[in-house]
N, C-alpha and C. Protein backbone atom coordinates (compact mmCIF):
# COMPACT_ATOMS: atom_id res chain seq x y z
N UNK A 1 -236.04 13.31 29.58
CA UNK A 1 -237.03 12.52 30.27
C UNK A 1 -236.78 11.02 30.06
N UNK A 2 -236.44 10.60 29.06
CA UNK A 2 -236.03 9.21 28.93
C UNK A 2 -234.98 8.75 29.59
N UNK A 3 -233.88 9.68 29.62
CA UNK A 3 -232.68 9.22 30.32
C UNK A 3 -233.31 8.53 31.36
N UNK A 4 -234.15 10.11 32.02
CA UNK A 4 -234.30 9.51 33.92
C UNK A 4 -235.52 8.73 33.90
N UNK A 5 -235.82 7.99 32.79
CA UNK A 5 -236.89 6.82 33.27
C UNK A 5 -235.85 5.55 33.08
N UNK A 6 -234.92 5.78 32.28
CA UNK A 6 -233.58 4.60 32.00
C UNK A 6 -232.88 4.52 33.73
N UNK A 7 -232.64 5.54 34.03
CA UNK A 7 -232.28 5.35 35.61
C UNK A 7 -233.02 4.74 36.37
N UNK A 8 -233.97 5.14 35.98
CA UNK A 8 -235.19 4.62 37.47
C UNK A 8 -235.36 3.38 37.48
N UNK A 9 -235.84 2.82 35.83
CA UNK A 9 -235.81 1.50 35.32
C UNK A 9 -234.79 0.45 36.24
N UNK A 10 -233.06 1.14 35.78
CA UNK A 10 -232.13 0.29 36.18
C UNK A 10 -232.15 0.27 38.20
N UNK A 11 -233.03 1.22 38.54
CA UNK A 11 -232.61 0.96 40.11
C UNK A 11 -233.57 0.05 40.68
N UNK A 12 -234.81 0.22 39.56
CA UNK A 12 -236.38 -0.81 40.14
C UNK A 12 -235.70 -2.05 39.84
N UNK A 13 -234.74 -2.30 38.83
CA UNK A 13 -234.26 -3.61 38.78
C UNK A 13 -233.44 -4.03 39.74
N UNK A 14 -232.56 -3.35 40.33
CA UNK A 14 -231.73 -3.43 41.09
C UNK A 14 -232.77 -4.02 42.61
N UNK A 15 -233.36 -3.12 42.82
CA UNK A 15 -234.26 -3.44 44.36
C UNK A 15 -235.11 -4.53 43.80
N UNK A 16 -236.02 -4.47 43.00
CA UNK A 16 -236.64 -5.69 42.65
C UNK A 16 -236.24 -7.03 42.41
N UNK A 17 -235.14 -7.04 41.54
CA UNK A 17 -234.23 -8.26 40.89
C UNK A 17 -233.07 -8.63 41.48
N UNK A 18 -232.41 -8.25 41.26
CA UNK A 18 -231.14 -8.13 41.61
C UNK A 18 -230.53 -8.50 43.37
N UNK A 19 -231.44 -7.56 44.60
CA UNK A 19 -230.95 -7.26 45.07
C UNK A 19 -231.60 -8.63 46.01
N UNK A 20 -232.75 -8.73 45.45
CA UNK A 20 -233.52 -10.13 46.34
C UNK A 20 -232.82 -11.20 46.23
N UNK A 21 -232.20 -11.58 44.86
CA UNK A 21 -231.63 -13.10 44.52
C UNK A 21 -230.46 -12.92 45.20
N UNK A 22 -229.74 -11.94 45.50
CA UNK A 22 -228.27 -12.27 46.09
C UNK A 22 -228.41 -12.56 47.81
N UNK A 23 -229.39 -11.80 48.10
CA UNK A 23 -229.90 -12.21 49.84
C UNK A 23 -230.23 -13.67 49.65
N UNK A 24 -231.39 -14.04 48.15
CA UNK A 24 -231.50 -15.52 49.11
C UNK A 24 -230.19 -16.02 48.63
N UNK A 25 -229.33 -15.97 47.89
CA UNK A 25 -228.25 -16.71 47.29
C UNK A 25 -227.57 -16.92 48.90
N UNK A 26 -227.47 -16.20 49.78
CA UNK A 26 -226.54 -16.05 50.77
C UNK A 26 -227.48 -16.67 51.84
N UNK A 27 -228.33 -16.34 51.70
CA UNK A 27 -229.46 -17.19 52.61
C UNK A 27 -229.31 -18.88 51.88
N UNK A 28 -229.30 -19.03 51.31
CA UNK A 28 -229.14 -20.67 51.13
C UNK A 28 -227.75 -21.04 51.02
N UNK A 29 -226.42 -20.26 51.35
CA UNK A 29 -225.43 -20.32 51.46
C UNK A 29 -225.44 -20.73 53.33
N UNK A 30 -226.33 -19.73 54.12
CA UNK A 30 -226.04 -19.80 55.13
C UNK A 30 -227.04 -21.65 55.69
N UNK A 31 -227.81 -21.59 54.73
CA UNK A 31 -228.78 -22.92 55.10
C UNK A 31 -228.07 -24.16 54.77
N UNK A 32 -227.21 -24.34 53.61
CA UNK A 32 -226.54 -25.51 53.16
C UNK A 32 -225.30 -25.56 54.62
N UNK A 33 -224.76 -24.48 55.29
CA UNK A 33 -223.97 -24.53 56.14
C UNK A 33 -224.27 -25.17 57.29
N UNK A 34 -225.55 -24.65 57.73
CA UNK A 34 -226.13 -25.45 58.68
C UNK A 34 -226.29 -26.72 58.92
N UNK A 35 -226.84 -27.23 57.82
CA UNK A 35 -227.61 -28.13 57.32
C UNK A 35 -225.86 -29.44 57.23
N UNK A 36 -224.46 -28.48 57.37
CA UNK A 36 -223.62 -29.36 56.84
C UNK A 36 -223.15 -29.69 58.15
N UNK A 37 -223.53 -28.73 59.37
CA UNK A 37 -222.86 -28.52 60.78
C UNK A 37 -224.09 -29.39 61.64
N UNK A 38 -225.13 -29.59 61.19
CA UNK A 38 -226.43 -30.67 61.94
C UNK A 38 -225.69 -32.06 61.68
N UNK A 39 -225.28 -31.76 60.12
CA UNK A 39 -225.19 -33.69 59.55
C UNK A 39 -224.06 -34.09 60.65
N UNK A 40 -222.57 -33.42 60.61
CA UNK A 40 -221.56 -33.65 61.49
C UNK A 40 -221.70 -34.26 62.57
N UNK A 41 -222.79 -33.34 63.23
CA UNK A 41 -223.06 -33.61 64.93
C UNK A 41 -223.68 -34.37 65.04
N UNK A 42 -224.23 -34.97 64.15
CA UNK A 42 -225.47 -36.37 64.14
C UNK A 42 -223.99 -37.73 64.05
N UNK A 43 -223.12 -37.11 62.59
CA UNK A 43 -222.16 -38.34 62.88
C UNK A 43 -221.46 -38.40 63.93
N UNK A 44 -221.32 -37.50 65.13
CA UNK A 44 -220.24 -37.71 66.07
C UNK A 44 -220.78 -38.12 67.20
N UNK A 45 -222.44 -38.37 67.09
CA UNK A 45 -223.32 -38.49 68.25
C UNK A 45 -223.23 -40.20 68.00
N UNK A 46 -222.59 -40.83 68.78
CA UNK A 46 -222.11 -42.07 68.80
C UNK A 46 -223.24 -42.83 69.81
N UNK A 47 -223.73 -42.12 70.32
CA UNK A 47 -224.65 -42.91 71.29
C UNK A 47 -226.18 -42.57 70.82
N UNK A 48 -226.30 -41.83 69.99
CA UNK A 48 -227.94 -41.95 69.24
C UNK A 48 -228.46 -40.34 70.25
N UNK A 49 -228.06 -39.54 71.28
CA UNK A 49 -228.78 -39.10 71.71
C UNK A 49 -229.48 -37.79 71.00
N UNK A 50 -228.49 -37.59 69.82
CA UNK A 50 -229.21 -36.18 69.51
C UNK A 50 -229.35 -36.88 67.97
N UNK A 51 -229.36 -37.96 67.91
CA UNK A 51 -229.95 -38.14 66.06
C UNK A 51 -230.89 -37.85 65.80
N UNK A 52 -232.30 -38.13 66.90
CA UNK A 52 -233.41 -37.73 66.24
C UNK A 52 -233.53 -36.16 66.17
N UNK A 53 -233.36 -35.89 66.71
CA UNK A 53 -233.68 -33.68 67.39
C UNK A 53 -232.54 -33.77 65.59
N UNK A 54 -231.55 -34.30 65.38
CA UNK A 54 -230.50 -34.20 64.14
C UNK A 54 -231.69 -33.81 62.60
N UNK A 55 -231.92 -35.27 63.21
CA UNK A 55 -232.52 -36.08 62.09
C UNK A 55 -233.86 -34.30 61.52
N UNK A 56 -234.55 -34.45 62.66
CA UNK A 56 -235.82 -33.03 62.27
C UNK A 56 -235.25 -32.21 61.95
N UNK A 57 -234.06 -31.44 62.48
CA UNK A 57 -233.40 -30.25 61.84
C UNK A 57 -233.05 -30.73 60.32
N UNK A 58 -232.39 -31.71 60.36
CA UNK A 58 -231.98 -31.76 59.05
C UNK A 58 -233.23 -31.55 57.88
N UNK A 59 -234.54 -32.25 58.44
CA UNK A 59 -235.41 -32.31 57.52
C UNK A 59 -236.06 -30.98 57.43
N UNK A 60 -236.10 -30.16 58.69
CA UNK A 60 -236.30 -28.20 58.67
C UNK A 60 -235.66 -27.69 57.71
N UNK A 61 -233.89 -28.22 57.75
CA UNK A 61 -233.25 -26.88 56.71
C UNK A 61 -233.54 -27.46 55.05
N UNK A 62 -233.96 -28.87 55.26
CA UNK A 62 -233.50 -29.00 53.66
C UNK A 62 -235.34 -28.50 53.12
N UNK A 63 -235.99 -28.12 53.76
CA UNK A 63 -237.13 -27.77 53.48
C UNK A 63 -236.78 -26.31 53.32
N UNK A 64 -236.23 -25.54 54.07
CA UNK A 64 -235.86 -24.33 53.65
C UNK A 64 -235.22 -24.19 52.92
N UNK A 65 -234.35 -24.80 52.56
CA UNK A 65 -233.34 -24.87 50.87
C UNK A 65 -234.37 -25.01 50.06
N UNK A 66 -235.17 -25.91 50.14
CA UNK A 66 -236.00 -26.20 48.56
C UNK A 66 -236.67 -25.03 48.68
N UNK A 67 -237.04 -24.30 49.37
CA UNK A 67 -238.45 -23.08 49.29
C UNK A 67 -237.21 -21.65 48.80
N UNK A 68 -236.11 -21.98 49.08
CA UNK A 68 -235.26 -21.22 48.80
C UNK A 68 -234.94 -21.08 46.77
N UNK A 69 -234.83 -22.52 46.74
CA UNK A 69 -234.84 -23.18 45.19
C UNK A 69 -236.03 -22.51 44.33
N UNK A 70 -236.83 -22.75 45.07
CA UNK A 70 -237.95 -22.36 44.20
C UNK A 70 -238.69 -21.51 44.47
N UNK A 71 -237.87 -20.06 45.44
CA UNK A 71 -238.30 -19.26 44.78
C UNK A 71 -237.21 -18.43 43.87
N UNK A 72 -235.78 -19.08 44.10
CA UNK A 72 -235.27 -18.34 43.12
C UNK A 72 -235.24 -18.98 41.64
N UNK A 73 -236.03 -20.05 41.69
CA UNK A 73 -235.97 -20.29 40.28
C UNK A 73 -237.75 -19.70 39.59
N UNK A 74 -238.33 -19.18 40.33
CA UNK A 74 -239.59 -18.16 40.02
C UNK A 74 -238.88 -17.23 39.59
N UNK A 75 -238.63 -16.21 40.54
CA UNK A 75 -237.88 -15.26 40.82
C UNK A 75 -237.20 -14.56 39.54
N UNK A 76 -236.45 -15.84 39.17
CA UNK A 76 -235.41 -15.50 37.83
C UNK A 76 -235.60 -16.52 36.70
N UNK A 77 -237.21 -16.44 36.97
CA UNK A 77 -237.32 -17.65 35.42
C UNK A 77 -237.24 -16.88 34.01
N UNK A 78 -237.22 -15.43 34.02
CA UNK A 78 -236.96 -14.37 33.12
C UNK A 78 -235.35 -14.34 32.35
N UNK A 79 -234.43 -14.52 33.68
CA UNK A 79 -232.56 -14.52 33.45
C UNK A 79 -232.01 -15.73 32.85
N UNK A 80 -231.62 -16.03 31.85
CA UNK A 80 -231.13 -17.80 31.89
C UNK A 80 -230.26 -17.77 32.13
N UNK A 81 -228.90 -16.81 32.24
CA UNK A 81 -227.97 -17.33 33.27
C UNK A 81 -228.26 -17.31 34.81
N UNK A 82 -228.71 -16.61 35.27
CA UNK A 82 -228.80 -17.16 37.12
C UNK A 82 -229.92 -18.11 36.82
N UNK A 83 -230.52 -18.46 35.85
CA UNK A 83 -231.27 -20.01 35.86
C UNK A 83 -230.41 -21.12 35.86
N UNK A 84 -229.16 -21.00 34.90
CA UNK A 84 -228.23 -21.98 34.78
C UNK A 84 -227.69 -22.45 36.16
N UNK A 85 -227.56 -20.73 36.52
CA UNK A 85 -226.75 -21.42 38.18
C UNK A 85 -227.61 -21.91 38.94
N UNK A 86 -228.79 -21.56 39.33
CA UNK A 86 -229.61 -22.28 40.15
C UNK A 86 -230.11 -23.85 39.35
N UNK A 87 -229.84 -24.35 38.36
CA UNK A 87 -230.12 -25.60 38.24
C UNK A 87 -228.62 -26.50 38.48
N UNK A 88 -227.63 -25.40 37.90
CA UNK A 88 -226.11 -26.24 38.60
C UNK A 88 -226.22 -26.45 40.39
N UNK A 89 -226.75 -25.72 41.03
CA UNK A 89 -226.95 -25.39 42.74
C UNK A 89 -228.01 -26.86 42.82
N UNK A 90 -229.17 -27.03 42.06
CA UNK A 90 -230.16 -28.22 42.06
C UNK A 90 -229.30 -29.44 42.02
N UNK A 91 -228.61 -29.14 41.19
CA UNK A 91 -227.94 -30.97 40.40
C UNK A 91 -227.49 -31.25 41.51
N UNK A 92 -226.16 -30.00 41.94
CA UNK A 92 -225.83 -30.62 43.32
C UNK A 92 -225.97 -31.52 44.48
N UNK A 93 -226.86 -30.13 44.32
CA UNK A 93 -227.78 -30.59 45.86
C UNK A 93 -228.31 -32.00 46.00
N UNK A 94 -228.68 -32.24 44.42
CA UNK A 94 -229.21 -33.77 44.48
C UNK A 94 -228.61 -35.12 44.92
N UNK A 95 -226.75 -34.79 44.46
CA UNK A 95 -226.26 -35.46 44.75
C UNK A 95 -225.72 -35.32 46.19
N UNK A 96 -225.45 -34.23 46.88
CA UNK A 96 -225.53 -34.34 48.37
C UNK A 96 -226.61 -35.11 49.31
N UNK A 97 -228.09 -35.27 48.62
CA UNK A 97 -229.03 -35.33 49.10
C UNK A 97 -228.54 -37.13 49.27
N UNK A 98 -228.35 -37.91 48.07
CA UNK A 98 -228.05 -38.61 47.90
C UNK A 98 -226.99 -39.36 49.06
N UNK A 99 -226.02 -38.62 49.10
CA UNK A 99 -224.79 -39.33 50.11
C UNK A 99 -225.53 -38.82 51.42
N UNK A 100 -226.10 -38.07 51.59
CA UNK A 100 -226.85 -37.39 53.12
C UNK A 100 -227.75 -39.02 53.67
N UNK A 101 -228.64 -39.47 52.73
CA UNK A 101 -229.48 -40.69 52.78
C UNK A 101 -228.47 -41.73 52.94
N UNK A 102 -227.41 -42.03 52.15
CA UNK A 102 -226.45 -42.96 52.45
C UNK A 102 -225.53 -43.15 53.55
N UNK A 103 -225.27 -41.79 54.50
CA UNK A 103 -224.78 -41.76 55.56
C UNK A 103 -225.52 -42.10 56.83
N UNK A 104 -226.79 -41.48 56.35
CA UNK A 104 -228.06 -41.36 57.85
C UNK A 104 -228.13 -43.37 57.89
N UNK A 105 -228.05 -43.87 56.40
CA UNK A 105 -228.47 -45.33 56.22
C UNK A 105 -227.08 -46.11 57.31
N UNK A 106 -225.96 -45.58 57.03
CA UNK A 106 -224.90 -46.41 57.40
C UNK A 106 -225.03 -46.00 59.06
N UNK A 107 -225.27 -44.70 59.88
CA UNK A 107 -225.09 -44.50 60.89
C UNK A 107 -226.62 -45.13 61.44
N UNK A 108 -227.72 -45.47 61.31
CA UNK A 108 -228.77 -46.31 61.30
C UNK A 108 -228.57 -47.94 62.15
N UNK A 109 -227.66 -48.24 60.73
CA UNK A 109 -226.93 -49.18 61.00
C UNK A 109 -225.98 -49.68 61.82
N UNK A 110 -225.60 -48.58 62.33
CA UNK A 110 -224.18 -48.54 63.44
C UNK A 110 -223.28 -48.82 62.77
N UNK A 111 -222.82 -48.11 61.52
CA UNK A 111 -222.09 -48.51 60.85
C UNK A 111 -221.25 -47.17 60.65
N UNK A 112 -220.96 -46.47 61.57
CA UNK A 112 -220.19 -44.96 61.59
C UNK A 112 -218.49 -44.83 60.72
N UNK A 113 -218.22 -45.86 60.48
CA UNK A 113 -217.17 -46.07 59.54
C UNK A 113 -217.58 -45.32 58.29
N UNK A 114 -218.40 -46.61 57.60
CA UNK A 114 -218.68 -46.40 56.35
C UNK A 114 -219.74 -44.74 56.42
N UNK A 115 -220.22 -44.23 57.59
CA UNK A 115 -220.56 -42.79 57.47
C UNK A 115 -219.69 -42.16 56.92
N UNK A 116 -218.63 -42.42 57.89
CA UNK A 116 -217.28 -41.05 58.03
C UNK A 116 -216.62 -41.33 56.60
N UNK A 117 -216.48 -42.77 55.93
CA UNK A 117 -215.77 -42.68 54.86
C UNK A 117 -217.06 -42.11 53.45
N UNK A 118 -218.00 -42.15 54.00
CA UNK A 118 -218.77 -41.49 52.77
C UNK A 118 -219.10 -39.92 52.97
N UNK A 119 -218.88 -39.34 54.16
CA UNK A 119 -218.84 -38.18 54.44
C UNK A 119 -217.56 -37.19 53.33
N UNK A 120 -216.52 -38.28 54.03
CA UNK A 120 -215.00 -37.38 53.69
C UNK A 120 -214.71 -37.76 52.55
N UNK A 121 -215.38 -38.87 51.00
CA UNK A 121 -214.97 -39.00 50.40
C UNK A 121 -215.86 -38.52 49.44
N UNK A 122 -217.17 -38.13 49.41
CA UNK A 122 -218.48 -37.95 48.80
C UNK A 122 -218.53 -36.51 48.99
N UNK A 123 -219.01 -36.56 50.23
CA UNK A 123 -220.28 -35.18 50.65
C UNK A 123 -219.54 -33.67 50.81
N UNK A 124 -217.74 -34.50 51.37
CA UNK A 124 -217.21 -32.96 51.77
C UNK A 124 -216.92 -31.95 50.18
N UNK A 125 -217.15 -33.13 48.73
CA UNK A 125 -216.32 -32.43 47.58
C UNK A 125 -217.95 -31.76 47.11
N UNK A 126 -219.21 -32.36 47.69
CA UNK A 126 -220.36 -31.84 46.65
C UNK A 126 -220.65 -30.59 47.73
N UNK A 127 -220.58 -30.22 48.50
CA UNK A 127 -220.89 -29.42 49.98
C UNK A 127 -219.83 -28.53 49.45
N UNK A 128 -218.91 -28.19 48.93
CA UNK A 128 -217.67 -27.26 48.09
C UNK A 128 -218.23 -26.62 46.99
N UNK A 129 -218.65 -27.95 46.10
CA UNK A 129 -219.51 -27.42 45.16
C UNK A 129 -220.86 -26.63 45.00
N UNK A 130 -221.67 -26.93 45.91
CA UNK A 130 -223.00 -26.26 46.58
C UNK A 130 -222.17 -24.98 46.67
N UNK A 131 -221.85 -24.88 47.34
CA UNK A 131 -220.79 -23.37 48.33
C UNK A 131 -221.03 -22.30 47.30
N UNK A 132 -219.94 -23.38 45.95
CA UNK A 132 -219.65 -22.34 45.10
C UNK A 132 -220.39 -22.02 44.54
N UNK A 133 -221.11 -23.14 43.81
CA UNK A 133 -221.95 -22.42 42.75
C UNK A 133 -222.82 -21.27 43.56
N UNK A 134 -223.66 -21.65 44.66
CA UNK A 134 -224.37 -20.81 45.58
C UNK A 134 -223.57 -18.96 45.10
N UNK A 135 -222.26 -19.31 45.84
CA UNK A 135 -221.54 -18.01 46.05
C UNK A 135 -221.32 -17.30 44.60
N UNK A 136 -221.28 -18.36 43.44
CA UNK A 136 -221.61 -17.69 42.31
C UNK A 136 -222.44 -17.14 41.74
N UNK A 137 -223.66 -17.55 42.28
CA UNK A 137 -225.09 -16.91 41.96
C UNK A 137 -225.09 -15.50 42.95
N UNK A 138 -224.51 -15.22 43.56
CA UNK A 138 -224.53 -13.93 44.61
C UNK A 138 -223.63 -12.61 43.77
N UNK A 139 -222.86 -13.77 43.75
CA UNK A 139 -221.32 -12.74 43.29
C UNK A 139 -221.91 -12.34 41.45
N UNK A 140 -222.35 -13.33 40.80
CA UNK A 140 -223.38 -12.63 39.51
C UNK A 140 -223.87 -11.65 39.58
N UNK A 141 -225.17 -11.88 40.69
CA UNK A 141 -226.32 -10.96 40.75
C UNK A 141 -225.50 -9.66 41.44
N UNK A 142 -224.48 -9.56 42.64
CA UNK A 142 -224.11 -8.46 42.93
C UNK A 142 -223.54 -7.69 41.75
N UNK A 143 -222.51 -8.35 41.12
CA UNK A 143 -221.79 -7.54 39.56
C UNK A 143 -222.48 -6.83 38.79
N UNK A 144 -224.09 -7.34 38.85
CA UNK A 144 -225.04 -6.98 37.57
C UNK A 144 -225.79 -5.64 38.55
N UNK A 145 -225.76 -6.24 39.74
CA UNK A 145 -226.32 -4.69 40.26
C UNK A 145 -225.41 -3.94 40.53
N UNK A 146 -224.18 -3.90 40.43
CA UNK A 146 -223.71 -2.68 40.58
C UNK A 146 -223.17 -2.18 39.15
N UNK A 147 -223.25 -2.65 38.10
CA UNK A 147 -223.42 -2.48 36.27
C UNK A 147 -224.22 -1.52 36.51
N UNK A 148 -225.89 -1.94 37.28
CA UNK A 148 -227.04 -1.16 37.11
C UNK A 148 -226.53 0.17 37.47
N UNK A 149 -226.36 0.43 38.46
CA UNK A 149 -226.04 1.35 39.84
C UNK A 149 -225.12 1.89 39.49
N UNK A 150 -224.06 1.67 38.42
CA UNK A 150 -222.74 2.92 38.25
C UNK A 150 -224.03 3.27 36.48
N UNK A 151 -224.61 2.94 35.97
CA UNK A 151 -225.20 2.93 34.62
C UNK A 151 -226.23 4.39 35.10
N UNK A 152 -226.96 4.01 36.18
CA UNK A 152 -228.11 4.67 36.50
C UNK A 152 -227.40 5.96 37.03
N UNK A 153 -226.49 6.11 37.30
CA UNK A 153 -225.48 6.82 38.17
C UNK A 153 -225.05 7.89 36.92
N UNK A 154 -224.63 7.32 36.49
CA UNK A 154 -223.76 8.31 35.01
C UNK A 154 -225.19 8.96 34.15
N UNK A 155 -226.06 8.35 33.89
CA UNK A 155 -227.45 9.13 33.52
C UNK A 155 -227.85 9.89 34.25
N UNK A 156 -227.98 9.83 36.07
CA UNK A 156 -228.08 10.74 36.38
C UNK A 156 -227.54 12.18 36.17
N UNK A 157 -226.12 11.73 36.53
CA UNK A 157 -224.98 12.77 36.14
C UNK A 157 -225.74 13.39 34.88
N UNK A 158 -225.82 12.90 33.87
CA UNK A 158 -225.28 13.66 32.42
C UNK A 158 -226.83 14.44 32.64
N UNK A 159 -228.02 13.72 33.55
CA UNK A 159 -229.45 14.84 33.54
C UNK A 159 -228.80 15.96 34.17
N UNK A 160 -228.20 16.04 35.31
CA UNK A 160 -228.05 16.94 36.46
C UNK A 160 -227.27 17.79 35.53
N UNK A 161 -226.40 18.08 34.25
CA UNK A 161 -225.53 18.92 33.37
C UNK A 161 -226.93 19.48 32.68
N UNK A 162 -227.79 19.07 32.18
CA UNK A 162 -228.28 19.78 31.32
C UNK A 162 -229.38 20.57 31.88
């Protein structure tokens, strides 16, 4: 009887824990993408016509990133490693946020140079970094659920012998 409450245990973790943080991990994988394919089209919009419609999306997804942030840092305020990664994913972000304000400032300005050179010299190496760490918090949480899932698996087994 203990075994198969040790199984059950490891699969409630799996659907409960596990299986939520790697969806949003990939869900804010797919939002930082967006969010990197809005900024682009705002810098190539040379005549202002889609900056503003730019400008609101941009401020939509990065609102969905933060609600993303916090709920996986609820979520997994229990784990301190996928806490680590989601505050490495924060730091980031901060500093993207950072060159994001410094680009919108220079293209403002009509100053699409100094955009493009703070784009390609800044934003494209922290937008890599986001990626990863992101994709590391997925690729964690998937490893640990399938630990669970071959664990819960072999307990089954050894109930189903006796």
């Amino acid at each position: 009887m203990f075994s198969l409450d040790r199984a059950n245990t490891g699969m409630q973790d799996i659907i409960t824990n596990d299986y939520p943080t790697t969806v949003k991990a990939n869900l804010l994988i797919d939002n930082f993408n967006d969010f990197i394919i809005a900024q682009q089209l705002m810098l190539l919009d040379e005549e202002g016509r889609w900056s503003q419609s730019s400008q609101k999306e941009l401020s939509e997804i990065s609102q969905r990133i933060s609600a993303l942030l916090d709920e996986l840092s609820r979520e997994n305020s229990h784990d301190a490693d996928s806490q680590k990664i989601i505050n490495e994913i924060r730091e980031a972000r901060q500093q993207y946020l950072e060159s994001r304000f410094r680009i919108l400032k220079d293209i403002q300005s009509n100053n699409r140079q100094a955009a493009i050179q703070e784009m390609m010299t800044r934003t494209v190496q922290v937008q890599k970094s986001i990626r990863t760490k992101s994709r590391n918090l997925s690729l964690f949480r998937t490893r640990r659920c399938m630990k669970r899932a071959c664990r819960s698996k072999r307990i089954l087994k050894i109930i189903g012998r006796c």
